[in-house]
C-alpha atoms as a PDB file:
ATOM      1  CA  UNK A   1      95.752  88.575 109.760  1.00  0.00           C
ATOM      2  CA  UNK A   2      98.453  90.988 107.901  1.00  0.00           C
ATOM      3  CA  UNK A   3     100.839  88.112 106.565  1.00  0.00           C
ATOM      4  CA  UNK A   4     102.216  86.767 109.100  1.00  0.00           C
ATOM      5  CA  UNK A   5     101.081  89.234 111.843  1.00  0.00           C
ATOM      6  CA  UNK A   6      97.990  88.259 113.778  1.00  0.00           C
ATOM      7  CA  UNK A   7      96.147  90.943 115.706  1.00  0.00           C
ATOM      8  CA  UNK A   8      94.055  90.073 118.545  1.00  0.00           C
ATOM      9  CA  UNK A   9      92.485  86.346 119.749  1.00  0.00           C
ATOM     10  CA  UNK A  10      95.199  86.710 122.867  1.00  0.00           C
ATOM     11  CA  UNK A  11      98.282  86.666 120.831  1.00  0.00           C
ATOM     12  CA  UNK A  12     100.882  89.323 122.145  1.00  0.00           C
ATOM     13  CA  UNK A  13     100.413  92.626 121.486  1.00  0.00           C
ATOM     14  CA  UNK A  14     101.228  94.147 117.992  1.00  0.00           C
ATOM     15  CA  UNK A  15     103.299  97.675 118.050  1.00  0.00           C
ATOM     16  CA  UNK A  16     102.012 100.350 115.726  1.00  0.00           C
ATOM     17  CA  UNK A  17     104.602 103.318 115.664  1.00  0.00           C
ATOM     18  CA  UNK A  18     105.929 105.895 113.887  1.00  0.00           C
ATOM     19  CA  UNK A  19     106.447 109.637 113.064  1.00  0.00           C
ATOM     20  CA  UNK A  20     102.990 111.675 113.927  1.00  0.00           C
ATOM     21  CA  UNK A  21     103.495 112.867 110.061  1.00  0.00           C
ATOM     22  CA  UNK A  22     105.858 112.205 106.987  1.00  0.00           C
ATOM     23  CA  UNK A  23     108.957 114.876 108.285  1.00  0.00           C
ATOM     24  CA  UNK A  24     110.648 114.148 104.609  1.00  0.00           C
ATOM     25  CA  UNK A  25     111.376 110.915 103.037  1.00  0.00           C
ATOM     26  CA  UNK A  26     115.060 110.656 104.383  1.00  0.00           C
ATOM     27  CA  UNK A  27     113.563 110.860 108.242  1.00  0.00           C
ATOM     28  CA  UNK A  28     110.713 108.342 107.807  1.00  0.00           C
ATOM     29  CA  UNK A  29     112.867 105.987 106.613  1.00  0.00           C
ATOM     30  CA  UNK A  30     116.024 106.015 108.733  1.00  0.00           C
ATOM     31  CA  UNK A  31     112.689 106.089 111.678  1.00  0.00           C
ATOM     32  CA  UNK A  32     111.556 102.868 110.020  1.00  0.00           C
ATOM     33  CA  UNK A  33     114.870 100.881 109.742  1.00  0.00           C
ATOM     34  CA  UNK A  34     115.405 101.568 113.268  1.00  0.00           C
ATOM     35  CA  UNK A  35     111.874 100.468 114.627  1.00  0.00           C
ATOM     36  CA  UNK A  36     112.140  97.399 112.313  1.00  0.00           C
ATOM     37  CA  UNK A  37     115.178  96.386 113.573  1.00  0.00           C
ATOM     38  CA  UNK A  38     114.494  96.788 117.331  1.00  0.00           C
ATOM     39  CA  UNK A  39     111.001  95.211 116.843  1.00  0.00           C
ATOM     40  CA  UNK A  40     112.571  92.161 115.094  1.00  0.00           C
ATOM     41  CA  UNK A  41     115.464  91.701 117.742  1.00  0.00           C
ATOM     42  CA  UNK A  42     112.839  91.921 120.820  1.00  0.00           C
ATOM     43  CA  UNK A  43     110.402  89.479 118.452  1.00  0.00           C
ATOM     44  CA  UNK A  44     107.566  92.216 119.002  1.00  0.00           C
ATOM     45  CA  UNK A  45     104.945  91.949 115.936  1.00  0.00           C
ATOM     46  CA  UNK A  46     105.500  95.786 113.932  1.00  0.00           C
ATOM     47  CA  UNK A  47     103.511  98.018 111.868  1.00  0.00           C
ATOM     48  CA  UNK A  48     105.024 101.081 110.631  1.00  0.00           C
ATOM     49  CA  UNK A  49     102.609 104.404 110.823  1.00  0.00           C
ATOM     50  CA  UNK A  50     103.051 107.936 109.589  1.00  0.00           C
ATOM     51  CA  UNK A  51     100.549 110.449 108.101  1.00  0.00           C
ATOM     52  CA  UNK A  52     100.896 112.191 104.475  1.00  0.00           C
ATOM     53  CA  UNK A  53      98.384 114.490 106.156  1.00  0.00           C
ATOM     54  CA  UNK A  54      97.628 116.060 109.207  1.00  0.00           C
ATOM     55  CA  UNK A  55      94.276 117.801 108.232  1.00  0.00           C
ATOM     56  CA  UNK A  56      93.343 118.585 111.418  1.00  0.00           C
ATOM     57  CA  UNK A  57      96.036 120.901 112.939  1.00  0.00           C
ATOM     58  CA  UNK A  58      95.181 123.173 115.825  1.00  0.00           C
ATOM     59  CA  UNK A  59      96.439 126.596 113.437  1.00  0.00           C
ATOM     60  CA  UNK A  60      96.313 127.027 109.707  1.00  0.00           C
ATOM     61  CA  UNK A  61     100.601 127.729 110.091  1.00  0.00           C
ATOM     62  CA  UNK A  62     100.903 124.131 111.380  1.00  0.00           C
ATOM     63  CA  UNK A  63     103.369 121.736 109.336  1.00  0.00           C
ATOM     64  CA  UNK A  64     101.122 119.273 107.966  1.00  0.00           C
ATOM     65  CA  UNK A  65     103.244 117.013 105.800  1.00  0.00           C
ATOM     66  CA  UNK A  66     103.883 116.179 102.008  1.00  0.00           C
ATOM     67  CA  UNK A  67     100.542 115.668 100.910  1.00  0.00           C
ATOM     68  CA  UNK A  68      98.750 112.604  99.645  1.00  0.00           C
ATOM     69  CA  UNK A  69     100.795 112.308  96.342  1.00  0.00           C
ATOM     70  CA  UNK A  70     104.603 112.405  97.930  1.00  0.00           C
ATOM     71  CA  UNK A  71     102.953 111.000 101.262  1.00  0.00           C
ATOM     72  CA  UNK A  72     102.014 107.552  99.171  1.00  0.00           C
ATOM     73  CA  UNK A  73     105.406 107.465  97.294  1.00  0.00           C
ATOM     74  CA  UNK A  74     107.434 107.625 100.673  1.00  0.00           C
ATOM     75  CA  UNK A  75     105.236 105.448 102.118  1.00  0.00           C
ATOM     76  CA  UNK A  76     105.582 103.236  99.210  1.00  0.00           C
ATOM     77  CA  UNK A  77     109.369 102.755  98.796  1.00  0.00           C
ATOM     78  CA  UNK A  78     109.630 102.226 102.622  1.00  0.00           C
ATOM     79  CA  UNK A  79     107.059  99.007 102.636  1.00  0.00           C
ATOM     80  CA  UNK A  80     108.948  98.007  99.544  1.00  0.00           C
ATOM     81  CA  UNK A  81     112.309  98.104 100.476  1.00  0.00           C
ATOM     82  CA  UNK A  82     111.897  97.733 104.183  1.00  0.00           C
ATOM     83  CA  UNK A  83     109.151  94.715 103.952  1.00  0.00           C
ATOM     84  CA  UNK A  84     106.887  96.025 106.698  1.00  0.00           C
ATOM     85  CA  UNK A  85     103.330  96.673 106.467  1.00  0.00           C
ATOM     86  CA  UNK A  86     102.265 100.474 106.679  1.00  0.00           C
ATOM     87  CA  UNK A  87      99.192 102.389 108.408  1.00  0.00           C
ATOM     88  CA  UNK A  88      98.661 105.096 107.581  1.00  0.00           C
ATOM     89  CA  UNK A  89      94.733 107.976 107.652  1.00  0.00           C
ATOM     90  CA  UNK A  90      92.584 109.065 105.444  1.00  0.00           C
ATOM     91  CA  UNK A  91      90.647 112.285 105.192  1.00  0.00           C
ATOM     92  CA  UNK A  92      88.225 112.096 102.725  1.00  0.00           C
ATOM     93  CA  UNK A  93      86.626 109.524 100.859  1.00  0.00           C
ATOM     94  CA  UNK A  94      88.316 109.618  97.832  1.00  0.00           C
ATOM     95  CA  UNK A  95      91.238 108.745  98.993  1.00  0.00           C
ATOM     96  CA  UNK A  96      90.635 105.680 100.108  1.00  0.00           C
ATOM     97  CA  UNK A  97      90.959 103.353  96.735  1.00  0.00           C
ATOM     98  CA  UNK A  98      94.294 105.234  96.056  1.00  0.00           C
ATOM     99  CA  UNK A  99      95.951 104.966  99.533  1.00  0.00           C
ATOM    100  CA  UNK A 100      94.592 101.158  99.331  1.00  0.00           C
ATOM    101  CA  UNK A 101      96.730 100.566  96.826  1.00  0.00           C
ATOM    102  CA  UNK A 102      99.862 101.644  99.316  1.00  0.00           C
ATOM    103  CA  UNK A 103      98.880 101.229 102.890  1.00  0.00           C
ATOM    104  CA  UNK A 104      98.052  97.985 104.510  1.00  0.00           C
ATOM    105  CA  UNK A 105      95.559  99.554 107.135  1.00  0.00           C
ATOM    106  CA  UNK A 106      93.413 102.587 106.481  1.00  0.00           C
ATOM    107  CA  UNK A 107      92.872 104.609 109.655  1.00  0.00           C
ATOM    108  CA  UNK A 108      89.900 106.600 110.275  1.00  0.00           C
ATOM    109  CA  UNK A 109      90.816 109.713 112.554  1.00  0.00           C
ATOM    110  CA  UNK A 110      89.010 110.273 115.586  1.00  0.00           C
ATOM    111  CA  UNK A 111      87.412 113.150 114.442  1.00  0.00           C
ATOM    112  CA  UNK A 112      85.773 111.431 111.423  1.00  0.00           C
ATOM    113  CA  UNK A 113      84.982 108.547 113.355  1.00  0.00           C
ATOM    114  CA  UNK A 114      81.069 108.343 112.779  1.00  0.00           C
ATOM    115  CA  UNK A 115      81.624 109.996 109.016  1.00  0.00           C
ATOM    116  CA  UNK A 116      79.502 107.315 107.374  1.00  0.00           C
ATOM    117  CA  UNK A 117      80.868 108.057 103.559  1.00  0.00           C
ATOM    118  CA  UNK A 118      84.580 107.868 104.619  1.00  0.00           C
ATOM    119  CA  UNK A 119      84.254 104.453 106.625  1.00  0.00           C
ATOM    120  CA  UNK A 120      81.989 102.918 103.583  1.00  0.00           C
ATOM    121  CA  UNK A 121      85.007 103.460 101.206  1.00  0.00           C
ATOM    122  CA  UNK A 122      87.886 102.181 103.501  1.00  0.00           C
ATOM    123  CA  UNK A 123      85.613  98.997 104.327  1.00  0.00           C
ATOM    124  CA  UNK A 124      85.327  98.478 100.163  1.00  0.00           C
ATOM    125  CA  UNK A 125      88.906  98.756  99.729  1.00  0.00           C
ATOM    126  CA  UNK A 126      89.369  95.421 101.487  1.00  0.00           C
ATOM    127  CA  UNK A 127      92.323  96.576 103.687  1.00  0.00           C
ATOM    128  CA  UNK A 128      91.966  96.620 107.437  1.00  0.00           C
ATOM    129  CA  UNK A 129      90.056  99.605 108.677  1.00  0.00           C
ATOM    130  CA  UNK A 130      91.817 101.268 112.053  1.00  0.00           C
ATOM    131  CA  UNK A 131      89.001 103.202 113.740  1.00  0.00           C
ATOM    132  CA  UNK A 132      89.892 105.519 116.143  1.00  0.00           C
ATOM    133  CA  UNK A 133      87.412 106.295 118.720  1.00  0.00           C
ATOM    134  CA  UNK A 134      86.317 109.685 118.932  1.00  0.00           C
ATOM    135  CA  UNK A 135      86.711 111.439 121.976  1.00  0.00           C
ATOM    136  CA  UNK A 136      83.030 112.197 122.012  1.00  0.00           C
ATOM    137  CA  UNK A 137      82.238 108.248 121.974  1.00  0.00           C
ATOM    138  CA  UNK A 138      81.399 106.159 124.801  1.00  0.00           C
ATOM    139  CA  UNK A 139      83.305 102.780 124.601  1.00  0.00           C
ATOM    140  CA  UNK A 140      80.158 100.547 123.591  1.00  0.00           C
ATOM    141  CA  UNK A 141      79.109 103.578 120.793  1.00  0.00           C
ATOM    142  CA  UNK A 142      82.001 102.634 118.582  1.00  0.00           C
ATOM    143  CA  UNK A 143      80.362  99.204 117.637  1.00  0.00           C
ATOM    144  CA  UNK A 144      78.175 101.379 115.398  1.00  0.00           C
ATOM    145  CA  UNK A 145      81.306 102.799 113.582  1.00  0.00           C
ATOM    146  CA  UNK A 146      82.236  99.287 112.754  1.00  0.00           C
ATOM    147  CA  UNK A 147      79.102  97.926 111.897  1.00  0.00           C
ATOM    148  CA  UNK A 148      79.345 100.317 108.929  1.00  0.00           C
ATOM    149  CA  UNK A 149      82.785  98.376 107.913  1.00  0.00           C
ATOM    150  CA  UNK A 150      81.324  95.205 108.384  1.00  0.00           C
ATOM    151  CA  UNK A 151      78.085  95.962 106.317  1.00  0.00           C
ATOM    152  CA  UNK A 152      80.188  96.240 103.476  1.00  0.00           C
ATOM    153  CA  UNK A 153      81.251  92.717 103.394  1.00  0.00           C
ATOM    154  CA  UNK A 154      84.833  93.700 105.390  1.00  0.00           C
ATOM    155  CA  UNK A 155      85.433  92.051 108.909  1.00  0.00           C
ATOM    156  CA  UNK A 156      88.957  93.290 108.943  1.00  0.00           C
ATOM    157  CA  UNK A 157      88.247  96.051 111.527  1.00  0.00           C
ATOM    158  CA  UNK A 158      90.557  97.288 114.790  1.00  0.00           C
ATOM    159  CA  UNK A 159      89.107  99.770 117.143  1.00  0.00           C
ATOM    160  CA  UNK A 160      91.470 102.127 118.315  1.00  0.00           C
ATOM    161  CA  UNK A 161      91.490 104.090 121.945  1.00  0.00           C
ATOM    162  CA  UNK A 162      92.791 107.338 121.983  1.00  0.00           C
ATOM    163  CA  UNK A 163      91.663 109.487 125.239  1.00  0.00           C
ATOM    164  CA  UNK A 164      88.585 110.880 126.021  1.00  0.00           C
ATOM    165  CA  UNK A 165      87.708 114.606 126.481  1.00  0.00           C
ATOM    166  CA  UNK A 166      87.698 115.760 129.998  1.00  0.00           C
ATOM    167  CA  UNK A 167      86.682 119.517 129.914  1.00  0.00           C
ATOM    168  CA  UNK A 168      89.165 121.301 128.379  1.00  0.00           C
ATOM    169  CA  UNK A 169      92.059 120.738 127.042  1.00  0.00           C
ATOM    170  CA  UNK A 170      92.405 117.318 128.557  1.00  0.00           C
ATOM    171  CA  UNK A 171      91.458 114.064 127.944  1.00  0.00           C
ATOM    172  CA  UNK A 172      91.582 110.992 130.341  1.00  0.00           C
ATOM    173  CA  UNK A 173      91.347 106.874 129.572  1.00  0.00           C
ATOM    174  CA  UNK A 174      88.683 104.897 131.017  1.00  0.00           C
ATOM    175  CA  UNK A 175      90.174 101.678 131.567  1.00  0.00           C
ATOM    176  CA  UNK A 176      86.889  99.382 131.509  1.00  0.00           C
ATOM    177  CA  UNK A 177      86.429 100.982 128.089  1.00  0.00           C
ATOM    178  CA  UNK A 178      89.098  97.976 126.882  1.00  0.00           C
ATOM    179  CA  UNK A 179      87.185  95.212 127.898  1.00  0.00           C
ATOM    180  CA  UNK A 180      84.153  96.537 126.885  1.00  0.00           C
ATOM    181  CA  UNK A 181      85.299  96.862 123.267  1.00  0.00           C
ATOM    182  CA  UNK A 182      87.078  93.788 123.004  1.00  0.00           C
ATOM    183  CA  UNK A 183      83.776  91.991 124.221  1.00  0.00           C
ATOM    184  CA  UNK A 184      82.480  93.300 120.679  1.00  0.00           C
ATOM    185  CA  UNK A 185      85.005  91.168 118.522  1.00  0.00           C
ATOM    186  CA  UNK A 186      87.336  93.016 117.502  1.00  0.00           C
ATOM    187  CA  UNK A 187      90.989  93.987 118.567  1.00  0.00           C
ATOM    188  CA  UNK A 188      91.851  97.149 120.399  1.00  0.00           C
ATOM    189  CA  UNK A 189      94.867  98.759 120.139  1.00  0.00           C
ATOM    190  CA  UNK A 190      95.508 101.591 122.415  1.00  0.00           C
ATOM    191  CA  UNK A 191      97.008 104.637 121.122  1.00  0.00           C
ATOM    192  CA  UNK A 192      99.333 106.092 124.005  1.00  0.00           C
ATOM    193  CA  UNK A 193     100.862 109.166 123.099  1.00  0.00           C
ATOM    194  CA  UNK A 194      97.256 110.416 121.956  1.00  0.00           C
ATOM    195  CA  UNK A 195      96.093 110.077 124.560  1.00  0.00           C
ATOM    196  CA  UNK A 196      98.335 111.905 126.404  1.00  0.00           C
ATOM    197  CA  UNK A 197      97.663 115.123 124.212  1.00  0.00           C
ATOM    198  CA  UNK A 198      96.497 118.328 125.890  1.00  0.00           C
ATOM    199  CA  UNK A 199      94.433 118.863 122.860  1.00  0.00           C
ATOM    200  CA  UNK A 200      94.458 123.377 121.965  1.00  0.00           C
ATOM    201  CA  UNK A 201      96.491 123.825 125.461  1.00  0.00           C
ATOM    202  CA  UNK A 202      99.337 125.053 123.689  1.00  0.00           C
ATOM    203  CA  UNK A 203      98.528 128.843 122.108  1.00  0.00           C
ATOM    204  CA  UNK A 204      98.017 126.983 118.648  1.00  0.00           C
ATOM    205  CA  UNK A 205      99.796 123.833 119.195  1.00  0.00           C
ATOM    206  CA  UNK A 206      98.823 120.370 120.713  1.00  0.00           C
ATOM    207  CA  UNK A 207     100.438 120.589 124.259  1.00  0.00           C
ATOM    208  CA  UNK A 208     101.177 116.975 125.662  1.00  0.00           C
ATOM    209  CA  UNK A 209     102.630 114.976 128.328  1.00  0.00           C
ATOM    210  CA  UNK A 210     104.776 112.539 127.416  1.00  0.00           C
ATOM    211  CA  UNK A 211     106.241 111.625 130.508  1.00  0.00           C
ATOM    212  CA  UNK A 212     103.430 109.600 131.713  1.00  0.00           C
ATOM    213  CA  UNK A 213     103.720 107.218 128.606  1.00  0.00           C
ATOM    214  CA  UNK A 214     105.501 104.251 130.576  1.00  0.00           C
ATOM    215  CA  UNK A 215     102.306 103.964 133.428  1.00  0.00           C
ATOM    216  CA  UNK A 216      99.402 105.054 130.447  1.00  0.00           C
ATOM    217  CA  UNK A 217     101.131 102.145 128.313  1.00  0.00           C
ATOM    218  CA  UNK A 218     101.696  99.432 130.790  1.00  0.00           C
ATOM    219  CA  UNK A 219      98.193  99.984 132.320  1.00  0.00           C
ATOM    220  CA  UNK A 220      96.356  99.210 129.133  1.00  0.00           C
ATOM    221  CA  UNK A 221      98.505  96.450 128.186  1.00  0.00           C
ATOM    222  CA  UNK A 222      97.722  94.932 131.551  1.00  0.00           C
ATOM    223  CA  UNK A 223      93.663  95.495 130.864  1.00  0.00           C
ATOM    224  CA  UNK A 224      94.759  93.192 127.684  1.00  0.00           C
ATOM    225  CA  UNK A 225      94.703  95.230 124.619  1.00  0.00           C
ATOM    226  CA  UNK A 226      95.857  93.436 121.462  1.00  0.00           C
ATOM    227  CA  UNK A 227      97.959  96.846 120.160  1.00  0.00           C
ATOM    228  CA  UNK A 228     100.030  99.621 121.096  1.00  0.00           C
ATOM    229  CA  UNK A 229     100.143 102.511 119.329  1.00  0.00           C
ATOM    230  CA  UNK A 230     103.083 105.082 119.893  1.00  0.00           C
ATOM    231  CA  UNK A 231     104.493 108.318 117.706  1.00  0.00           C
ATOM    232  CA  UNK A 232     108.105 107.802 117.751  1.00  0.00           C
ATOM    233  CA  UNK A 233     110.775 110.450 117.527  1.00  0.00           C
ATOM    234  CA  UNK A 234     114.172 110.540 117.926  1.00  0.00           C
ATOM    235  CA  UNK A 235     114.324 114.080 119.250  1.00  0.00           C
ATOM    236  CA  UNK A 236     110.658 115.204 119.907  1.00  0.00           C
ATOM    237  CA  UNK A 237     112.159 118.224 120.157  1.00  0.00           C
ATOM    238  CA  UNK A 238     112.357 118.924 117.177  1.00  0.00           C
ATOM    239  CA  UNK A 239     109.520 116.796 115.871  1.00  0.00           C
ATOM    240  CA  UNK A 240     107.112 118.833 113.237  1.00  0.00           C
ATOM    241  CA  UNK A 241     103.815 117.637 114.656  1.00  0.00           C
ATOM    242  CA  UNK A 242     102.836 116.596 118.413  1.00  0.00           C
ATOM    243  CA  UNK A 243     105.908 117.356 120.170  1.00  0.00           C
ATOM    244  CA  UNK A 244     105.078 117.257 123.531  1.00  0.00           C
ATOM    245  CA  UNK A 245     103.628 113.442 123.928  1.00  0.00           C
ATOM    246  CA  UNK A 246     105.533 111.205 121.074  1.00  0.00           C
ATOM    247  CA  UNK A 247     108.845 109.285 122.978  1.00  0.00           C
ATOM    248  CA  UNK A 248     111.995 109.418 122.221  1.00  0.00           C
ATOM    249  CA  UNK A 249     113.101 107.011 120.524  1.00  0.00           C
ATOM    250  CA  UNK A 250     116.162 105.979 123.048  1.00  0.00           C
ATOM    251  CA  UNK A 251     113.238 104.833 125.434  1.00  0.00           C
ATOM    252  CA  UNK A 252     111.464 102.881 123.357  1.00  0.00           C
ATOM    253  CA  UNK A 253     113.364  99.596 123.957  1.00  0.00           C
ATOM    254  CA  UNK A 254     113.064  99.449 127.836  1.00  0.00           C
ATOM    255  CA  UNK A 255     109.693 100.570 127.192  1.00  0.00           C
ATOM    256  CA  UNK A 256     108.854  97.437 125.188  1.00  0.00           C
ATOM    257  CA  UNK A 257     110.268  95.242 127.252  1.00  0.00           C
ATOM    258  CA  UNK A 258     108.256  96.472 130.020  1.00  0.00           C
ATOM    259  CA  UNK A 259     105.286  95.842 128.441  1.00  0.00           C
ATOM    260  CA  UNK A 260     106.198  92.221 126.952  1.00  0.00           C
ATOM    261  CA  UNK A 261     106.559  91.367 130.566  1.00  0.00           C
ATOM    262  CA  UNK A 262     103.474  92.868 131.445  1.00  0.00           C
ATOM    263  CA  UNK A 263     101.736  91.083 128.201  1.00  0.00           C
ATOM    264  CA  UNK A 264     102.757  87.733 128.945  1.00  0.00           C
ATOM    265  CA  UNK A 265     101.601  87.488 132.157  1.00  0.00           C
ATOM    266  CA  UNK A 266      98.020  88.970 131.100  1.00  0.00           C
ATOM    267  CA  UNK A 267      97.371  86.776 127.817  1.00  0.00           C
ATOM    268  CA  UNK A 268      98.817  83.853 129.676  1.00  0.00           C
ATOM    269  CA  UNK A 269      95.812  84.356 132.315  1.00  0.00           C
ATOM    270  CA  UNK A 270      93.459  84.785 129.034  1.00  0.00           C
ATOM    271  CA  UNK A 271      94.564  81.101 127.818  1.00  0.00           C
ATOM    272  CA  UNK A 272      93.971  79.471 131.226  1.00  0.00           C
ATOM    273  CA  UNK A 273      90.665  81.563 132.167  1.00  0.00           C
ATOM    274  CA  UNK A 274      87.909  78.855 132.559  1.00  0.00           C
END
């Protein structure tokens, strides 16, 4: 539980979305009024997510945001003012009391998925730790990652799907990789526009394709995740980070409807399995 949100145990599906990375304070928030608002009108569960960081940029020129000390006061007045819980990565392990004492979830990036030291000090935080399975990692390999969480006395744990590698510059989404995560107790949330990266194909930026983010997103909703994870822009255009696979923010509403629909039907099936 996150207040009053629940996450997983076949309750509708919880949206996590957001700006890839803090563009400045002004953005974020104007972003984050608008997502709260459309979340509560639709009645959709909503997490706000952004990054103070993007450490892992494809070139050293890359925009990679305000930093952890502006990140966590941006981050800060929005779940003040705004009243909605924030996710939001770490990097390194000692960041983890101090963006604790902001963020709601801790994310682990796919990347530093099986970095032992980093998950140890999200898990003794206390907040939920978001693990993001590394494109390298089979779908049963991640119960390993969270076994390190729960060793530290946290059960508050969500896996997180975000592609797999597929040669180069590609990565694809095993669908039985949903089931098979979920079967190890603990929600899965499926991060969308991720997923949909073309990870190096763009001469020193993240290529993507966005335009397959309706069928990606309704699929996994209809193998039953418990989360859907989506950078949100209102002109990816001109978006400083991953450009080519957030949605526009126009599309977002028809979008969740979609997958409410979708949702229903599959968690109603859940409740009356035998």
């Amino acid at each position: 539980m996150l207040g009053d949100i629940a996450l997983g145990g076949g309750r509708p599906f919880v949206l996590i979305a957001g700006p890839c990375v803090i563009e400045s304070e002004a953005h974020a928030r104007g972003l984050a009024e608008q997502l709260i608002d459309l979340c509560a009108r639709l009645g959709v569960p909503y997490i706000f997510k952004a990054s103070f960081d993007k450490a892992n940029r494809t070139s050293r020129t890359s925009f990679r945001g305000p930093g952890l000390s502006e990140g966590l006061r941006v981050l800060e007045g929005i779940k003040t003012s705004l009243k909605v819980p924030i996710l939001t990565d770490i990097h390194e392990a000692a960041q983890a009391e101090r963006v604790a004492r902001v963020a709601d979830v801790l994310q682990i990036p796919a990347f530093l998925s099986r970095q032992t030291d980093l998950i140890v000090a999200a898990a003794r935080t206390g907040r939920i730790v978001n693990i993001k399975k590394g494109q390298f990692l089979a779908p049963d390999d991640v119960k390993h990652a969270a076994a390190k969480v729960v060793a530290e006395g946290n059960s508050r744990v969500v896996i997180t799907e975000r592609g797999t590698s597929f040669g180069y510059h590609n990565l694809v989404v095993d669908m039985r990789g949903f089931p098979i995560m979920r079967a190890q107790g603990f929600p899965v949330v499926f991060d969308v526009t991720h997923s949909l990266q073309l990870p190096g194909a763009g001469d020193g930026v993240t290529a993507g394709l966005a335009q397959y983010i309706t069928p990606l997103a309704s699929a996994g909703v209809a193998a039953g995740v418990d989360g859907i994870f989506l950078e949100v822009h209102e002109d990816p255009t001109r978006a400083k980070s991953d450009a080519q696979n957030a949605l526009r923010l126009d599309l977002l509403e028809p979008l969740l409807r979609r997958l409410m629909a979708i949702d229903a039907i599959v968690k109603a099936d859940e409740v009356h399995a035998p």
